[in-house]
Protein backbone atom coordinates (compact mmCIF):
# COMPACT_ATOMS: atom_id res chain seq x y z
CA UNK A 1 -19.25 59.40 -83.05
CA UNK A 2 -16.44 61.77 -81.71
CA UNK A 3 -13.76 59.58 -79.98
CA UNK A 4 -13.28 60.22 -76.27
CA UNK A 5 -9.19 59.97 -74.90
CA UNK A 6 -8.27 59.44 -71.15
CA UNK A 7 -6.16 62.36 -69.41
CA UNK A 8 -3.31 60.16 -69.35
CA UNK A 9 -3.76 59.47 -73.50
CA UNK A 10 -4.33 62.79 -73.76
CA UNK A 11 -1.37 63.99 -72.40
CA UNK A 12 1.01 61.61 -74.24
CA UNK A 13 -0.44 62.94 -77.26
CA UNK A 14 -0.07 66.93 -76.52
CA UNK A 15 3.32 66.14 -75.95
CA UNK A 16 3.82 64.12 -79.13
CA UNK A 17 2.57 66.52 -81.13
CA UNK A 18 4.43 69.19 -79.51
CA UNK A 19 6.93 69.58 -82.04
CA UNK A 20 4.86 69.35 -85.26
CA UNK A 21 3.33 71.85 -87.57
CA UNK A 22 -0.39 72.61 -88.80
CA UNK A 23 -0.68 69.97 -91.85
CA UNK A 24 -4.18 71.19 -93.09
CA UNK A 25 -5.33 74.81 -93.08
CA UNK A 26 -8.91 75.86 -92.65
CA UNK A 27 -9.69 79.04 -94.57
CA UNK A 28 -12.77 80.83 -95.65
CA UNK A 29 -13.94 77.97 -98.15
CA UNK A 30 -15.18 75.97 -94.80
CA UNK A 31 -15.39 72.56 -94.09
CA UNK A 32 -15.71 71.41 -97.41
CA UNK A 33 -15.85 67.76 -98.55
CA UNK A 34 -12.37 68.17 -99.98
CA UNK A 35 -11.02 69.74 -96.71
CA UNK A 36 -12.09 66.93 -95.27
CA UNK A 37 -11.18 64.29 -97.38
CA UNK A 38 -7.38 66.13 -97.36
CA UNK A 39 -7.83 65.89 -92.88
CA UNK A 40 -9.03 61.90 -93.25
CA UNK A 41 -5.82 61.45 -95.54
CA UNK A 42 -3.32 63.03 -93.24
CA UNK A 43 -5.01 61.38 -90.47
CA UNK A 44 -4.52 57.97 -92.02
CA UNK A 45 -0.89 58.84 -92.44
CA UNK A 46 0.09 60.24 -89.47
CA UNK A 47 -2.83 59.77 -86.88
CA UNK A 48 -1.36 62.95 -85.02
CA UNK A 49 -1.94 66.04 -86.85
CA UNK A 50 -2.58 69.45 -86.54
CA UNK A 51 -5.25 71.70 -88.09
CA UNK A 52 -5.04 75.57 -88.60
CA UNK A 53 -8.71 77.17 -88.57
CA UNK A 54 -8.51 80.75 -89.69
CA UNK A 55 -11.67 81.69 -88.66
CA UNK A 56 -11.69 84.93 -86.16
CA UNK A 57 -14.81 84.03 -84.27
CA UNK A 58 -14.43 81.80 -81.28
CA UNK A 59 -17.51 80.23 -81.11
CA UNK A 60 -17.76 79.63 -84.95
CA UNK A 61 -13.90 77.87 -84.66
CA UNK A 62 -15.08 75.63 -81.65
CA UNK A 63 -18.29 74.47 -83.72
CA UNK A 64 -15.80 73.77 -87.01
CA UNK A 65 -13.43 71.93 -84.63
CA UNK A 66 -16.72 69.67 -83.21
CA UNK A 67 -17.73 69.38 -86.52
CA UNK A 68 -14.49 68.62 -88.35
CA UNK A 69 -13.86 65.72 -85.39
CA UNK A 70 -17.57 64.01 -86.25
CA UNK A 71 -16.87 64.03 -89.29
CA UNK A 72 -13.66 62.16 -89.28
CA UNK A 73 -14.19 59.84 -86.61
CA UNK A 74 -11.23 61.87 -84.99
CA UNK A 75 -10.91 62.60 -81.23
CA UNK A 76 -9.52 66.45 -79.77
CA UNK A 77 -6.87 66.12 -78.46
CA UNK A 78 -6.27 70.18 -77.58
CA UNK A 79 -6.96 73.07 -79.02
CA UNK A 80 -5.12 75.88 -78.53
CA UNK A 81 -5.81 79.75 -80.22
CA UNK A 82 -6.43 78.90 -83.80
CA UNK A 83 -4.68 75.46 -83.60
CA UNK A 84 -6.29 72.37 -82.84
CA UNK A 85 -4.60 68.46 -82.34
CA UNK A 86 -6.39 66.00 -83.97
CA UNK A 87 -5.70 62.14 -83.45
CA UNK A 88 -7.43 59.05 -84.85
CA UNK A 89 -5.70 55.36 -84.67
CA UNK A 90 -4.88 53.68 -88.09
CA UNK A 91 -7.05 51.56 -89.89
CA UNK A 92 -6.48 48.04 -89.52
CA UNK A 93 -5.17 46.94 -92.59
């Protein structure tokens, strides 16, 4: 279940993340379960990350994007060229 974040959430977000660099980078391996593993990790340490996807076809880099956010439980924040903010609250301890 992809998480869904009001306009007003979402824009507090874009400009937290403003400032920060890609964390995880996407390459021609894919979405595998170590890529993902590596994106749940970062996302329980920082909840605000961003992902590089180095893949040149639009459609395919929105589908990893949808795919990457189902998989972690992680809602879009923005996406932007090959770049795409990723947020997810932290576990309750």
């Amino acid at each position: 279940m992809t998480r869904v974040l009001t306009s007003r959430q979402r824009s507090s977000l874009k400009s937290k993340a403003h400032h920060l660099g890609p964390i995880v980078r996407l390459g021609v391996a894919g979405l595998s379960t170590a890529f993902v593993k590596e994106v749940e990790r970062a996302l329980s340490d920082h909840e605000l990350i961003k992902v590089r996807i180095d893949i040149e076809d639009r459609q395919a880099r929105d589908a990893a994007g949808d795919e990457l956010c189902e998989r972690t439980d992680a809602a879009r924040v923005q996406r932007v060229g090959k770049t795409l903010v990723l947020w997810r609250p932290r576990p309750e301890e």
